[in-house]
Protein backbone atom coordinates (compact mmCIF):
# COMPACT_ATOMS: atom_id res chain seq x y z
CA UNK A 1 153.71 -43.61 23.55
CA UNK A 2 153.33 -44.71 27.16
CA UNK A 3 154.29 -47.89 28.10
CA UNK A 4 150.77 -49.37 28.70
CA UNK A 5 150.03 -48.42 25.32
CA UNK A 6 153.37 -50.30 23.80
CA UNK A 7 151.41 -53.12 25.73
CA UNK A 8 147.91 -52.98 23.86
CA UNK A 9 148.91 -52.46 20.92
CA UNK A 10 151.56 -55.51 21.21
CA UNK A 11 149.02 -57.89 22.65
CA UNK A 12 146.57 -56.69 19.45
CA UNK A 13 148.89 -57.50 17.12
CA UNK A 14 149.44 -60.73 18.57
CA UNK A 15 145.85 -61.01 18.10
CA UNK A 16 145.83 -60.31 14.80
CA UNK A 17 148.59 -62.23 14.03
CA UNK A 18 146.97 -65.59 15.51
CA UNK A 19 143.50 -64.89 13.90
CA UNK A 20 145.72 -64.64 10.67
CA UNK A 21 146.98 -67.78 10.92
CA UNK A 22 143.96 -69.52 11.53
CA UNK A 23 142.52 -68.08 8.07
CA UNK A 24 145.43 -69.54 6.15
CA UNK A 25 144.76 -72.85 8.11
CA UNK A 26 141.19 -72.58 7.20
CA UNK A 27 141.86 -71.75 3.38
CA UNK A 28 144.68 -74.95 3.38
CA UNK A 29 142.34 -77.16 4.62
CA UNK A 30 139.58 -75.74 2.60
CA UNK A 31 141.96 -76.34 -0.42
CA UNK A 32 142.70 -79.55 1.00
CA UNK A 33 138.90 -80.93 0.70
CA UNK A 34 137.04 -78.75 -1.10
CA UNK A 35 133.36 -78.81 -0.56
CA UNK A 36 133.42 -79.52 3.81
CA UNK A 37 132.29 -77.47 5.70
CA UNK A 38 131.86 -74.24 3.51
CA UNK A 39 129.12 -72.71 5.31
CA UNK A 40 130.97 -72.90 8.15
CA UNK A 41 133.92 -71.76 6.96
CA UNK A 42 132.44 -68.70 5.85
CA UNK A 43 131.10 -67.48 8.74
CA UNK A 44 134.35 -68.10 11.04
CA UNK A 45 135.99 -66.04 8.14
CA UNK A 46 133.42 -63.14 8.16
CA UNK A 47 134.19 -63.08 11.84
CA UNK A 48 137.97 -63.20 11.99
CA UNK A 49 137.89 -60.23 9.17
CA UNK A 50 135.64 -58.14 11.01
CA UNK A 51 137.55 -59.11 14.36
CA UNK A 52 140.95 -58.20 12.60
CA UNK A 53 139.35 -54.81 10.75
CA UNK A 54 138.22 -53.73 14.41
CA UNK A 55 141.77 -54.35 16.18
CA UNK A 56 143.86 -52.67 12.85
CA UNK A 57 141.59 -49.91 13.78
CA UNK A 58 142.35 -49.92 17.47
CA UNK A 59 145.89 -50.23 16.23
CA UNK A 60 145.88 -47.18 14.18
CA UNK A 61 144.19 -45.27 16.15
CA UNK A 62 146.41 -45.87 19.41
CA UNK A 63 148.63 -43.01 20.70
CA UNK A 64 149.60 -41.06 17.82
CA UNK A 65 152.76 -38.96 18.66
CA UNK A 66 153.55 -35.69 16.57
CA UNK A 67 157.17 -35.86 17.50
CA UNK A 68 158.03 -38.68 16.42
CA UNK A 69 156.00 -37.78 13.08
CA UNK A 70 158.42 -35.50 12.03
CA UNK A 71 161.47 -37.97 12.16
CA UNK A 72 158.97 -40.33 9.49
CA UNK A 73 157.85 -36.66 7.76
CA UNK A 74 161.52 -35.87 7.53
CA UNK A 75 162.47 -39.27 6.05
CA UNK A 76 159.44 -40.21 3.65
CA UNK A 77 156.76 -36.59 3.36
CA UNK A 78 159.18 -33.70 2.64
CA UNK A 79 160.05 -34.72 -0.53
CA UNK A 80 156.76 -34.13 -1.65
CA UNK A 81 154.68 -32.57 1.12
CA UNK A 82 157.61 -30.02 1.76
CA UNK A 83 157.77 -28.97 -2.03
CA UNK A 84 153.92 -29.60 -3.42
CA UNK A 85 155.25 -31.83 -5.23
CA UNK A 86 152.92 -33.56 -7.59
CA UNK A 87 150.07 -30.76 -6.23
CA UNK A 88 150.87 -32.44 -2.86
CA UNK A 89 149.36 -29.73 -0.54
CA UNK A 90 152.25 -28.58 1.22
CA UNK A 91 152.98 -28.62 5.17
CA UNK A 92 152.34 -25.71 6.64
CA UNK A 93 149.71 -24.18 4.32
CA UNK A 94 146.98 -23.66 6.49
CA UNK A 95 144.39 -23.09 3.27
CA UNK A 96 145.23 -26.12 1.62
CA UNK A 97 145.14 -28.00 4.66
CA UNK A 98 141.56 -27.32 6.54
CA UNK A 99 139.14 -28.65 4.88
CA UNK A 100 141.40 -32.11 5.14
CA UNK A 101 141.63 -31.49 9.02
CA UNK A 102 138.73 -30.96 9.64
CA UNK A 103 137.77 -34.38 8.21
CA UNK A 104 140.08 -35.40 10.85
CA UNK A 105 143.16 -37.70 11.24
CA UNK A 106 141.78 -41.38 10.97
CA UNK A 107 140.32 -40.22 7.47
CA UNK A 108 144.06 -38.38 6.47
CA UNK A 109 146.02 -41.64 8.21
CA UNK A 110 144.17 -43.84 6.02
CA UNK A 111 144.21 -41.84 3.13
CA UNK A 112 148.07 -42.33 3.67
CA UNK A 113 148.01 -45.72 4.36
CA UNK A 114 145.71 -46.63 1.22
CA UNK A 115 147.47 -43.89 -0.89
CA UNK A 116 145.33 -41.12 -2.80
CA UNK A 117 145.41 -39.47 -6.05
CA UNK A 118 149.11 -39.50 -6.79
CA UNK A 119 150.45 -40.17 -3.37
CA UNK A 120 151.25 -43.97 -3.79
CA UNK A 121 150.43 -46.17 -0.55
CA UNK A 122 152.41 -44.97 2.58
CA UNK A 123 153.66 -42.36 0.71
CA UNK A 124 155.65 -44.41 -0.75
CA UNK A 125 157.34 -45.74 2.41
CA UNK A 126 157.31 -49.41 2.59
CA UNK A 127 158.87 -49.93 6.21
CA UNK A 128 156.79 -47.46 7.55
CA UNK A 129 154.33 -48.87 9.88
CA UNK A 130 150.28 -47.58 10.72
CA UNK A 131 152.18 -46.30 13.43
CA UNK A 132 154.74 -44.49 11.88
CA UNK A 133 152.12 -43.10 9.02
CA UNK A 134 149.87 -42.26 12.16
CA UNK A 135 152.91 -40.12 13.61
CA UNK A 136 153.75 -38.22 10.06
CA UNK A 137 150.04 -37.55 9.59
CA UNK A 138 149.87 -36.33 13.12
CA UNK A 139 152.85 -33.80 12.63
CA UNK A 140 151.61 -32.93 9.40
CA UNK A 141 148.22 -31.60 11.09
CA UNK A 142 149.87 -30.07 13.99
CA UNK A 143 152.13 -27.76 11.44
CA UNK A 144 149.49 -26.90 9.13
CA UNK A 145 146.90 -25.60 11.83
């Protein structure tokens, strides 16, 4: 990832991190005196969710790096994506693999990142960031072309 990407996606999450804030300072003072200000409320909510949903988004979709995928594949997808494990279609496996390609990878990352069918959330990898599950899913793709 190129430096000037490190720098976007920092100053997003800082971003997202401040608009969260202000939602928990909105729902405390909400809590606080219930019934001011509701309408209100509501609508700087609906915007600070849809501001947050559209930089996550910008987030996962920033540089995704195949290399670095297979370090995250090697340590969290192997297990079950190198084995078909659990009818995991299995890296490498071009049939099993195309029709999910060619949906493309911001469907497949958040398919990872949500979890599907028996593949729990992440894959199971809690420490793993979008980043990181971008990466795997990346490599994945790349291998089973």
């Amino acid at each position: 990832m190129s430096t000037e990407s490190k720098q976007v996606q920092s100053d997003l999450q800082s971003i997202i991190d401040i608009y969260s804030k202000l939602i928990y300072t909105l729902l405390e003072t909400h809590t606080n005196n219930p019934g001011k200000g509701i309408a209100g409320m509501k609508s700087i909510i609906s915007a600070t969710v849809f501001t947050v949903c559209t930089l996550s988004a910008g987030i996962a979709s920033a540089d995704v790096d195949a290399k670095a995928g297979e370090l995250v594949y090697n340590r969290a997808c192997k297990m079950c994506h190198g084995t078909g494990m659990a009818r995991s279609p299995k890296t490498g496996d071009k049939a099993a693999w195309a029709a999910r390609i060619a949906r493309g990878a911001e469907e497949l990352t958040n398919n990872a990142i949500k979890g599907i069918r028996a593949m729990p959330p992440r894959g199971g990898c809690g420490s793993c960031s979008n980043e990181d599950i971008a990466n795997a899913v990346a490599f994945i793709m790349e291998q089973s072309k």
